[in-house]
N, C-alpha and C. Protein backbone atom coordinates (compact mmCIF):
# COMPACT_ATOMS: atom_id res chain seq x y z
N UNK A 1 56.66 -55.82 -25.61
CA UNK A 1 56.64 -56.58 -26.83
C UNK A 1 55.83 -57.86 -26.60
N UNK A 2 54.97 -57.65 -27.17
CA UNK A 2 53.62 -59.01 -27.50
C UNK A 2 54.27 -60.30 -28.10
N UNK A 3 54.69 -61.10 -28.14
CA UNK A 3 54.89 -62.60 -28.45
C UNK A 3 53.71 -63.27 -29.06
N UNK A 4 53.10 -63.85 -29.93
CA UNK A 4 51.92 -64.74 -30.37
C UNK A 4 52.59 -65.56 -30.30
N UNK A 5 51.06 -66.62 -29.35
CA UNK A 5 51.74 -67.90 -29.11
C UNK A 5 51.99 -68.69 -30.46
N UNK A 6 50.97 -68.62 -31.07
CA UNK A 6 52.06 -69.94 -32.53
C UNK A 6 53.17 -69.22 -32.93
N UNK A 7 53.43 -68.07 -32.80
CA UNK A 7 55.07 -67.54 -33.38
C UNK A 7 56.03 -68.25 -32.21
N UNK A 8 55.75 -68.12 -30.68
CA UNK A 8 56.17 -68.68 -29.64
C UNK A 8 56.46 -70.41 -29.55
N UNK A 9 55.39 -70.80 -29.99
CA UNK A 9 55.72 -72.15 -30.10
C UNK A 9 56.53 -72.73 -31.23
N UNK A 10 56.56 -71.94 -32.47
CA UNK A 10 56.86 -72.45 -33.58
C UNK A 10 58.54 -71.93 -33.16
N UNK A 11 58.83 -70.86 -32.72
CA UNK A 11 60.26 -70.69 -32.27
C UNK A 11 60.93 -71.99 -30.95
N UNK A 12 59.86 -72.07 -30.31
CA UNK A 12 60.74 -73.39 -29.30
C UNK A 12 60.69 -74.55 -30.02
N UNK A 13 60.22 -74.67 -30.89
CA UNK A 13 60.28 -75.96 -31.79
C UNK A 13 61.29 -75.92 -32.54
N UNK A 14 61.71 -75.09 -33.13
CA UNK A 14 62.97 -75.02 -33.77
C UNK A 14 64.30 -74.96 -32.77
N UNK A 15 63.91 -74.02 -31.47
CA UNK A 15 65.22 -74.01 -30.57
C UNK A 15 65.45 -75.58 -30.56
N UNK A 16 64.28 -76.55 -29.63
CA UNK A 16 64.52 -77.97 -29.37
C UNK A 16 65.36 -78.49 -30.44
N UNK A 17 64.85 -78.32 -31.70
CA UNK A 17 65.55 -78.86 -33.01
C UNK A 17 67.20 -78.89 -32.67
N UNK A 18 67.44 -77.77 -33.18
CA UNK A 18 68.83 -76.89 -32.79
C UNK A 18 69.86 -77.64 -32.01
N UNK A 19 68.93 -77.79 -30.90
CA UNK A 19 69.51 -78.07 -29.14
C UNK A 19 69.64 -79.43 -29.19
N UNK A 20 69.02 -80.40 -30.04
CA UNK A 20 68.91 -81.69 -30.07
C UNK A 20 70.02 -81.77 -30.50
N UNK A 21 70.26 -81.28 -31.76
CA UNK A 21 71.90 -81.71 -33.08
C UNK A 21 72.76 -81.30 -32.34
N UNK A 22 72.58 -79.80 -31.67
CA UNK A 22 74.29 -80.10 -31.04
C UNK A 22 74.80 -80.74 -30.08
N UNK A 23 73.51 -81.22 -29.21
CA UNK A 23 74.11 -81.87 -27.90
C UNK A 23 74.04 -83.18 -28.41
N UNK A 24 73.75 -83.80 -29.18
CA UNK A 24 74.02 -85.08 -30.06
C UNK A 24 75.38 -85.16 -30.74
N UNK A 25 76.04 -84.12 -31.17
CA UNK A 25 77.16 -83.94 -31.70
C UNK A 25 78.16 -83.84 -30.75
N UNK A 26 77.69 -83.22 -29.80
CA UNK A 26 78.82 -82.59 -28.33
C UNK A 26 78.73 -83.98 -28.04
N UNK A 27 77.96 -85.24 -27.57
CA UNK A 27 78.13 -85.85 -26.93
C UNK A 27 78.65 -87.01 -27.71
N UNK A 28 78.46 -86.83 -28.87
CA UNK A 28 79.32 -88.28 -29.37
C UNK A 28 80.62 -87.89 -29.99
N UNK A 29 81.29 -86.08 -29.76
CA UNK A 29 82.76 -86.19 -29.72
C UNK A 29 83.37 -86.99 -28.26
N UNK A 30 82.66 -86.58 -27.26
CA UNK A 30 83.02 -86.62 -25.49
C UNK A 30 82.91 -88.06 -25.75
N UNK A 31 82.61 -89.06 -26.84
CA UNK A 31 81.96 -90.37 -26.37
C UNK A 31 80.83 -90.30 -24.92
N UNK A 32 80.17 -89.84 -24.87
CA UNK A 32 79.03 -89.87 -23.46
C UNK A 32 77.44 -90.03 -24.00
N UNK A 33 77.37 -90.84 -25.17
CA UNK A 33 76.17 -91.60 -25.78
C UNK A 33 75.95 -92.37 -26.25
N UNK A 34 75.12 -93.62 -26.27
CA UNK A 34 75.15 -94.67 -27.01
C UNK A 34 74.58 -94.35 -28.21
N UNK A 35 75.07 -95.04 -29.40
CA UNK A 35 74.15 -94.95 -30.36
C UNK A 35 72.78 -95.05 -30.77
N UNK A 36 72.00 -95.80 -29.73
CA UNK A 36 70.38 -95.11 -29.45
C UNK A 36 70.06 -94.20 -28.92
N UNK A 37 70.56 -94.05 -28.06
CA UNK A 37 70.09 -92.62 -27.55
C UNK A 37 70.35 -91.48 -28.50
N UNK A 38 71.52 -91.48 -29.49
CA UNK A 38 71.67 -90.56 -30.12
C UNK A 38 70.51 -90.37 -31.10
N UNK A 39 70.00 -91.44 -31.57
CA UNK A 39 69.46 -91.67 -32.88
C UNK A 39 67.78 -91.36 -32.09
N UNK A 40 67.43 -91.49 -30.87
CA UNK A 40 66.10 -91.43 -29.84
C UNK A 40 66.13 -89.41 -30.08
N UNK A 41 67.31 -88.70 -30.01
CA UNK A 41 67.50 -87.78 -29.63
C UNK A 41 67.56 -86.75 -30.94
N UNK A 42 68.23 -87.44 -31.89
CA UNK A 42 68.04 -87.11 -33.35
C UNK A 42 66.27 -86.66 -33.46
N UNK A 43 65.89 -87.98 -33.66
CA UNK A 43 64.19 -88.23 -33.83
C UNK A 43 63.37 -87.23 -33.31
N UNK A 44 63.71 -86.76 -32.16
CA UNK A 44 62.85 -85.59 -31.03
C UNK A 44 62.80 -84.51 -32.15
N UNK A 45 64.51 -84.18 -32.34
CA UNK A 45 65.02 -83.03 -32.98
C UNK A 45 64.47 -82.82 -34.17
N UNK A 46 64.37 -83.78 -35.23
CA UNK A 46 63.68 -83.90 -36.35
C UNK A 46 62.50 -83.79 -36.31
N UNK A 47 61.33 -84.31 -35.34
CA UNK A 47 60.01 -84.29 -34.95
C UNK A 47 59.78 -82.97 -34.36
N UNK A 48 60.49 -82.01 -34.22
CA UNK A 48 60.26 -80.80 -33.66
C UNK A 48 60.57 -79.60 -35.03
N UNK A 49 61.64 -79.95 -35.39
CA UNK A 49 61.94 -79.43 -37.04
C UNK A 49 60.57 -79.57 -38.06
N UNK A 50 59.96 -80.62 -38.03
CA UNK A 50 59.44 -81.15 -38.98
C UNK A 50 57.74 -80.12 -38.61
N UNK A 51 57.32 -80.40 -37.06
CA UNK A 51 56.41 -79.72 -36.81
C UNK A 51 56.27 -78.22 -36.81
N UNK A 52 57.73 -77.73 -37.00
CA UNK A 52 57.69 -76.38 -37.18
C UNK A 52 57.74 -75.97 -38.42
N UNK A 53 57.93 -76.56 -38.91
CA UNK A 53 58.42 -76.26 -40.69
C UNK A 53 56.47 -76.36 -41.36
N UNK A 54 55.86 -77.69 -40.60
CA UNK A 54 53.89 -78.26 -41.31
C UNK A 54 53.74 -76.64 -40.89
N UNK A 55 53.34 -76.28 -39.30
CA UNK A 55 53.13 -75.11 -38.95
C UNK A 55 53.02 -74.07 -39.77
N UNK A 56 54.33 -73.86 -40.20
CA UNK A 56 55.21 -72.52 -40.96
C UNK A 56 54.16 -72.54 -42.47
N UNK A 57 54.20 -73.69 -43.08
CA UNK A 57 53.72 -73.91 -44.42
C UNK A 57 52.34 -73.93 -44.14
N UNK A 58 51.64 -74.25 -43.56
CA UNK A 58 50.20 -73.87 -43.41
C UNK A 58 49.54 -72.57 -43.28
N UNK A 59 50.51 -71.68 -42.13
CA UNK A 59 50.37 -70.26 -42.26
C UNK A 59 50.37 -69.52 -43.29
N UNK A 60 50.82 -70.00 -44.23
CA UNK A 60 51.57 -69.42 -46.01
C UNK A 60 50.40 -69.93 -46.45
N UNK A 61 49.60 -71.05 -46.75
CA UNK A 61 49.21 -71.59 -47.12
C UNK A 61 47.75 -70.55 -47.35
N UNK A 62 46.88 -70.26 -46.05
CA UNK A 62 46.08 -69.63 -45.46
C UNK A 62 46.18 -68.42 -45.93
């Protein structure tokens, strides 16, 4: 099974997303984050969401 890399990349961009919110969530039940870091870690997550989503809509677009 063949993988294309923009299908490849556009899927780890969303995993990161994903992976950002819950370990942001896991870690501020445990208390084991400051509130910047959470909000540094949010931002990644969103900036990875956001680039997969331009991606996604351009392909449609085309």
């Amino acid at each position: 099974m063949k993988i294309k890399s923009k299908a490849f990349i556009n899927l780890v961009f969303k995993a990161v997303g994903l992976a950002m919110g819950v370990a942001v969530t896991v870690l501020c039940i445990i208390r084991g984050i400051e509130p910047d870091g959470a909000a540094t870690l949010l931002g990644i997550g969103l900036t990875c969401l956001g680039i997969s989503q331009f991606t996604l809509s351009n392909e449609n677009n085309n």
